[in-house]
C-alpha atoms as a PDB file:
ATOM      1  CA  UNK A   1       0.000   0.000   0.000  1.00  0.00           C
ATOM      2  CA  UNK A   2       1.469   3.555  -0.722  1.00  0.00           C
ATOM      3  CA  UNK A   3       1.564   5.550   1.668  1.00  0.00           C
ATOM      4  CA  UNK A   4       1.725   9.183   0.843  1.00  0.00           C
ATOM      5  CA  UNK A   5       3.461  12.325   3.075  1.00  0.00           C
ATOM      6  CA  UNK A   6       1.187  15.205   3.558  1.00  0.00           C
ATOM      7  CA  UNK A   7       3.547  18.582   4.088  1.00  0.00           C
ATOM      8  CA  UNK A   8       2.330  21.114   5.739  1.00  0.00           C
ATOM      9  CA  UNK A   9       1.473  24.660   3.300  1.00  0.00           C
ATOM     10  CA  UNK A  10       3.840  27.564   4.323  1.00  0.00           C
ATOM     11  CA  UNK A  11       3.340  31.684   3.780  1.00  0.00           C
ATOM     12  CA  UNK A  12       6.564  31.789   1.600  1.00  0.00           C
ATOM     13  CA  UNK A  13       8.518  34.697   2.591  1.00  0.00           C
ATOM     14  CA  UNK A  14       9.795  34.744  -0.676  1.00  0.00           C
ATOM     15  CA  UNK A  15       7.548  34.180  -3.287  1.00  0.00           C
ATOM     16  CA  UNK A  16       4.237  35.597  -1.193  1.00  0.00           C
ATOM     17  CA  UNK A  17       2.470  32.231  -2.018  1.00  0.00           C
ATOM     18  CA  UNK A  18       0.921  29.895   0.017  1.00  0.00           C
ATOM     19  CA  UNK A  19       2.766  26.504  -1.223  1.00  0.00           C
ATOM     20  CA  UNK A  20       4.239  23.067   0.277  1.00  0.00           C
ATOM     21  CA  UNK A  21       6.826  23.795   2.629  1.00  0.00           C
ATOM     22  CA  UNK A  22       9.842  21.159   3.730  1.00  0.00           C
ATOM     23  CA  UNK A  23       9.553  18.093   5.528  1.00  0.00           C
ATOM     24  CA  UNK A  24      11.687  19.091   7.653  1.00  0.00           C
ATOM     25  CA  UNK A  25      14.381  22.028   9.040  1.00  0.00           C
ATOM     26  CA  UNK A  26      16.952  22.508   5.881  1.00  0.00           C
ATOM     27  CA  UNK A  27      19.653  23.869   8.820  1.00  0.00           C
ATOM     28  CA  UNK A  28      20.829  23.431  12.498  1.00  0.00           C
ATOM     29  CA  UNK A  29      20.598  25.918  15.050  1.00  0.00           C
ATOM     30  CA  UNK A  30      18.155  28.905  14.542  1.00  0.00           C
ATOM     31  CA  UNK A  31      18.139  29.309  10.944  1.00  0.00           C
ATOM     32  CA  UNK A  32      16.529  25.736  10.548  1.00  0.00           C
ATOM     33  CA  UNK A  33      12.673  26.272  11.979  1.00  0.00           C
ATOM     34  CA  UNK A  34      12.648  30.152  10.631  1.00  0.00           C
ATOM     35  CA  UNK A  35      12.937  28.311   7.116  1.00  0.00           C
ATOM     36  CA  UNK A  36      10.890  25.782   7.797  1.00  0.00           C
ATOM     37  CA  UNK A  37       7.964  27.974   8.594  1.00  0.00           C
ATOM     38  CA  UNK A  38       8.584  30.715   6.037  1.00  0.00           C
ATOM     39  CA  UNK A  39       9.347  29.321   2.952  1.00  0.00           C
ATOM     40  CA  UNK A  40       8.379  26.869   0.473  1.00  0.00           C
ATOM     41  CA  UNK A  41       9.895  23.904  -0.917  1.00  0.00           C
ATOM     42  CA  UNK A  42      10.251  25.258  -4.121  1.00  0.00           C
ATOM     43  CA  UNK A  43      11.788  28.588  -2.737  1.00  0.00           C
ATOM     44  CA  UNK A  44      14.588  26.462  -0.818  1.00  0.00           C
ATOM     45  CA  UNK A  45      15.323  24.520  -3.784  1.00  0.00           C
ATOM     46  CA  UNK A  46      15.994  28.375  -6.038  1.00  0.00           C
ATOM     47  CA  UNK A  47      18.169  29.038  -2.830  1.00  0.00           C
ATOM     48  CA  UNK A  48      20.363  25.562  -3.421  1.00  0.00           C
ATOM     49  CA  UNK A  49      21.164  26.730  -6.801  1.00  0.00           C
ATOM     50  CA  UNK A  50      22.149  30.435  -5.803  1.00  0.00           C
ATOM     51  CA  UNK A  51      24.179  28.985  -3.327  1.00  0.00           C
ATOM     52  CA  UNK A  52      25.824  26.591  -5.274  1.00  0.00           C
ATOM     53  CA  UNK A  53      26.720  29.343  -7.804  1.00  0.00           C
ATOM     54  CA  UNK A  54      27.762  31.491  -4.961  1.00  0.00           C
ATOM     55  CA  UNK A  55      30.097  28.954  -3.798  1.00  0.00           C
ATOM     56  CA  UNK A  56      31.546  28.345  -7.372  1.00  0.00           C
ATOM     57  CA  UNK A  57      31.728  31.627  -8.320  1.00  0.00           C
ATOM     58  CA  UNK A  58      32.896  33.608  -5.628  1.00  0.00           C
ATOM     59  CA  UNK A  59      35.173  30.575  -4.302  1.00  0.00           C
ATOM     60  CA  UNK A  60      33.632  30.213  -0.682  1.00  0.00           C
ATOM     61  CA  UNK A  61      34.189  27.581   1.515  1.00  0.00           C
ATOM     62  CA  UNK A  62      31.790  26.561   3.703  1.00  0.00           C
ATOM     63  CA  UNK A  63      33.580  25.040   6.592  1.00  0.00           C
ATOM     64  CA  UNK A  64      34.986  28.742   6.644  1.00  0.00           C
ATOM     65  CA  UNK A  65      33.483  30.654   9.627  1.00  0.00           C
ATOM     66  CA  UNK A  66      33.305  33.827   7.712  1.00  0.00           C
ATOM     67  CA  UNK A  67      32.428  32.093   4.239  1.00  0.00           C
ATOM     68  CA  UNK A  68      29.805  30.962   6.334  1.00  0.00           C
ATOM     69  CA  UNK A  69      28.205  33.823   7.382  1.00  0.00           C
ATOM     70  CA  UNK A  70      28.753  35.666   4.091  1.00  0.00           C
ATOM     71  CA  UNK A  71      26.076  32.768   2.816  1.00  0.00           C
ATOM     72  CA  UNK A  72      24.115  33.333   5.766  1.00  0.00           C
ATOM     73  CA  UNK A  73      23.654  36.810   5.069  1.00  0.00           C
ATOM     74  CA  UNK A  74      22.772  36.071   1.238  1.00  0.00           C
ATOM     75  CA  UNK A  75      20.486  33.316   1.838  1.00  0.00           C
ATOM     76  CA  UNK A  76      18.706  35.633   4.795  1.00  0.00           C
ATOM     77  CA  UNK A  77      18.620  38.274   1.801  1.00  0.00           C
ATOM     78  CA  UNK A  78      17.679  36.370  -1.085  1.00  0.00           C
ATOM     79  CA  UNK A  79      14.735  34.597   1.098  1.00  0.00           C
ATOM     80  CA  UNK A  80      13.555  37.831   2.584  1.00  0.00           C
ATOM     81  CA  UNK A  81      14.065  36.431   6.164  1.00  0.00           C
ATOM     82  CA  UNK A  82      14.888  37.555   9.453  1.00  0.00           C
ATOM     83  CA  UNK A  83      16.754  36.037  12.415  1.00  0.00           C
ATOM     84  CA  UNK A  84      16.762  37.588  15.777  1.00  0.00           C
ATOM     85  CA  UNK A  85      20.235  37.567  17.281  1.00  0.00           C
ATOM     86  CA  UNK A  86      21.653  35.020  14.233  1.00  0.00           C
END
């Protein structure tokens, strides 16, 4: 028998639409249930790519402390989110 997930819908910060959100928090720490609430799957997924070609482009390493938070800051941007105290 198939058994299928039901995901809950999600204001997307982002996009303004009400659409499936994640199954579960993309991130550790605070970032992970801010996402998780506030934007969509589909959103998250557009993110993955920018990041990917921020990585490439721009050379940053992730295991970097201040790589990391310059891709903190640009997903925070390019998702139109908000962390208190992040």
């Amino acid at each position: 028998m198939l058994t299928l997930r039901t995901v809950a819908s999600v204001s997307c910060r982002r996009c303004r639409l009400a659409k499936p959100g994640l199954e579960a928090a993309p991130l550790p720490g605070k970032w992970g249930p801010i996402i998780l609430s506030d934007v969509c799957a589909d959103c998250w997924r557009d993110w993955i790519e920018e990041q990917t070609r921020l990585i490439n482009h721009e050379r940053l390493l992730p295991s970097d402390p201040e790589h990391r938070k310059v891709l903190y800051a640009r997903m925070s941007a390019f998702l139109n989110l908000t962390a208190e105290g992040v």
